[in-house]
C-alpha atoms as a PDB file:
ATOM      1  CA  UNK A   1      15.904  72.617 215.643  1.00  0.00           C
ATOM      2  CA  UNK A   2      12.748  74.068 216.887  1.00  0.00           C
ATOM      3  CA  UNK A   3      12.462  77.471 218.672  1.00  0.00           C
ATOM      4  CA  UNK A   4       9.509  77.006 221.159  1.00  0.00           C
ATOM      5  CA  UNK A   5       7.708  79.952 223.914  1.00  0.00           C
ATOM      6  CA  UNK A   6       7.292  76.639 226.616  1.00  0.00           C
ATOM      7  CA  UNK A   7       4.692  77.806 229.880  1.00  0.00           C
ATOM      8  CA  UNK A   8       5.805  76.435 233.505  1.00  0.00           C
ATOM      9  CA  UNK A   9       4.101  76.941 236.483  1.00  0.00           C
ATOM     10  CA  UNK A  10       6.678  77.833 239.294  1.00  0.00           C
ATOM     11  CA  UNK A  11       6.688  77.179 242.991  1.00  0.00           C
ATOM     12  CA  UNK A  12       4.194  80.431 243.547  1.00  0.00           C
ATOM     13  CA  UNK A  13       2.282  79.528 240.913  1.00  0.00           C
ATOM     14  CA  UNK A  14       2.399  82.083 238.658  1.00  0.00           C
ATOM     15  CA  UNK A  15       3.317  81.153 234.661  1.00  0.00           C
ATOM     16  CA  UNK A  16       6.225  81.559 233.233  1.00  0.00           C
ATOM     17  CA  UNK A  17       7.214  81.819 229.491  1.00  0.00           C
ATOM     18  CA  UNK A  18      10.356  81.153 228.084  1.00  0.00           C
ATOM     19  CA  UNK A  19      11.642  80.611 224.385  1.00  0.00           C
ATOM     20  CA  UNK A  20      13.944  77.784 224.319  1.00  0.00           C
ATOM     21  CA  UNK A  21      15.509  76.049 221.357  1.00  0.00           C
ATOM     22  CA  UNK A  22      15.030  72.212 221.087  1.00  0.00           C
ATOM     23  CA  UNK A  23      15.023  69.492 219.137  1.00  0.00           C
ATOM     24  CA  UNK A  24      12.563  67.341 217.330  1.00  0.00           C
ATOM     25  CA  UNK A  25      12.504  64.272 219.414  1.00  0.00           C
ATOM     26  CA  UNK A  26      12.076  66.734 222.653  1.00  0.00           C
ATOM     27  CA  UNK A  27       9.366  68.625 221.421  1.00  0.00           C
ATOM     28  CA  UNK A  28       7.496  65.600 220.323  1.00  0.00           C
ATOM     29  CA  UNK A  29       8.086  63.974 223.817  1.00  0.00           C
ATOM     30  CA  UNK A  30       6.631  67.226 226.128  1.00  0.00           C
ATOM     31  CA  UNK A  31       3.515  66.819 223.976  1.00  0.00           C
ATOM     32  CA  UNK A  32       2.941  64.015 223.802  1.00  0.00           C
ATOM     33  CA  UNK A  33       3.183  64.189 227.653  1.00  0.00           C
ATOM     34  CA  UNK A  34       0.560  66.894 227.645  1.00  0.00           C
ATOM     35  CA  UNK A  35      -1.364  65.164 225.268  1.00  0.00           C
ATOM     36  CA  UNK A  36      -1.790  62.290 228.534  1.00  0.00           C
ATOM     37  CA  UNK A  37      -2.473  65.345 231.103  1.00  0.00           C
ATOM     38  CA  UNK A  38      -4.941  66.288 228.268  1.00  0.00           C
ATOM     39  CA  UNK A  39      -6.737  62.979 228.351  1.00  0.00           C
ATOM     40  CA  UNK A  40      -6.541  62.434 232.196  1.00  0.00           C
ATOM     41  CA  UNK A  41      -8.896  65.852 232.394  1.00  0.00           C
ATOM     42  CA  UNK A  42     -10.720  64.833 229.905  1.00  0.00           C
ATOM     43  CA  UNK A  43     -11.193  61.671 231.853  1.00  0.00           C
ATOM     44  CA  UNK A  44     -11.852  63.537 235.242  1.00  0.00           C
ATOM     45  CA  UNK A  45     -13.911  65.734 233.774  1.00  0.00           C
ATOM     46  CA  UNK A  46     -16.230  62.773 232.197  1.00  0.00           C
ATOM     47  CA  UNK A  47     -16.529  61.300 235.871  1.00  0.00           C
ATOM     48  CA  UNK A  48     -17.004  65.150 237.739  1.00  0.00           C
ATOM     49  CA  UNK A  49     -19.435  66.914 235.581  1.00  0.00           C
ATOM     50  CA  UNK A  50     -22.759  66.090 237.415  1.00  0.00           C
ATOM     51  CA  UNK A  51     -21.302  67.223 240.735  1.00  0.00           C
ATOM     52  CA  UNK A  52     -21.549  70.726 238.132  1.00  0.00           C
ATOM     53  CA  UNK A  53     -24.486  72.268 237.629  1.00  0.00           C
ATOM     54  CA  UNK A  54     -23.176  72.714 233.704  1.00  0.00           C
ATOM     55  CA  UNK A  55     -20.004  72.240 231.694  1.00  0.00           C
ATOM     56  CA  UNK A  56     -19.346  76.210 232.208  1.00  0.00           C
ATOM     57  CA  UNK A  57     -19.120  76.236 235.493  1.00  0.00           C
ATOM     58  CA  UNK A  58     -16.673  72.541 235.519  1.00  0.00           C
ATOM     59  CA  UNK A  59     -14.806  74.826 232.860  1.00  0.00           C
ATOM     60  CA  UNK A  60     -14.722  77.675 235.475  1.00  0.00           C
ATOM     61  CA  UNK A  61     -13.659  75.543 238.340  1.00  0.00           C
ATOM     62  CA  UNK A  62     -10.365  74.193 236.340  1.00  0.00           C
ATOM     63  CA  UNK A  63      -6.736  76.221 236.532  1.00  0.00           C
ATOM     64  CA  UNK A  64      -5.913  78.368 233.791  1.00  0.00           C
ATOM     65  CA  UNK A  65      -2.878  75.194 232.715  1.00  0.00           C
ATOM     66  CA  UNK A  66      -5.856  73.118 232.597  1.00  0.00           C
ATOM     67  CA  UNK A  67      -7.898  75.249 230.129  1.00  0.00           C
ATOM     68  CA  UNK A  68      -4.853  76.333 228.322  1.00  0.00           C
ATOM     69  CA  UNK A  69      -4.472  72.341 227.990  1.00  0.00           C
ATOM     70  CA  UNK A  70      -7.370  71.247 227.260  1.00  0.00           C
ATOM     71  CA  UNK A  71      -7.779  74.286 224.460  1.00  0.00           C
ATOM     72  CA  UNK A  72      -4.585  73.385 222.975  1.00  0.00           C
ATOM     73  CA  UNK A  73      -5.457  69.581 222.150  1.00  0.00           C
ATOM     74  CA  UNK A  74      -6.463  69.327 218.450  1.00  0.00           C
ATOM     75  CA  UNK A  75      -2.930  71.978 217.933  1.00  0.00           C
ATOM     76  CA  UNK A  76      -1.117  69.450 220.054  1.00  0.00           C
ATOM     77  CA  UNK A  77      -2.133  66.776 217.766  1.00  0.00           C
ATOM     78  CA  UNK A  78      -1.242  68.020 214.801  1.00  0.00           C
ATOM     79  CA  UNK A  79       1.657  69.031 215.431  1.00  0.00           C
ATOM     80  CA  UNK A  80       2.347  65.628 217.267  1.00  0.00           C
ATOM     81  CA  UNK A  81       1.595  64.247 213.704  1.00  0.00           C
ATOM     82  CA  UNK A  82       3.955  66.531 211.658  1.00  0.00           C
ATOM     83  CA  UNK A  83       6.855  65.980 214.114  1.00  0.00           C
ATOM     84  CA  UNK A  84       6.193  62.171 213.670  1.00  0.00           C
ATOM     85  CA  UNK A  85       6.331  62.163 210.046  1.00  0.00           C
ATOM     86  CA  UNK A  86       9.198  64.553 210.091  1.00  0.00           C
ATOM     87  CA  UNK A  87      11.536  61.950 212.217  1.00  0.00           C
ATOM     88  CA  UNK A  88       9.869  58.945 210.464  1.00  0.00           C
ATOM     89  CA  UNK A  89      12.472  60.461 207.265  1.00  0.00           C
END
């Protein structure tokens, strides 16, 4: 079992941060789901940027989840991959 700090956006959204304990086969499942949020920004972002003057300001214009996201991908990954092997046993 993994303990975790997992971020949530509430109803006034403001972040919150809460350890919880969970296992394997969770974990792997909420990022892999953020791993599709990831690539649907990364997708948006492909199709928005010349409405930008430069990638800085696009950066700028995203939420803080989407940064955190988006900053978070190659992490994401690799853990994706050690959780993978890890149940493959």
């Amino acid at each position: 079992m993994t303990t975790t700090r997992t971020a949530t956006i509430d109803d006034e959204g403001e972040e919150e941060v809460r350890a919880e304990d969970m296992d394997d086969e969770t974990e792997l499942a909420i990022l892999q789901n953020d791993v599709v949020w990831i690539e649907a920004i990364e997708e948006r972002n492909k199709a928005q940027l010349e409405s930008f003057n430069n990638e800085q300001d696009q950066w700028d214009s995203m939420t803080d989840w989407e940064q955190d996201l988006l900053t978070n991908k190659e992490s994401h990954m690799k853990r994706i991959e050690v959780l993978t092997k890890r149940l493959e046993a």
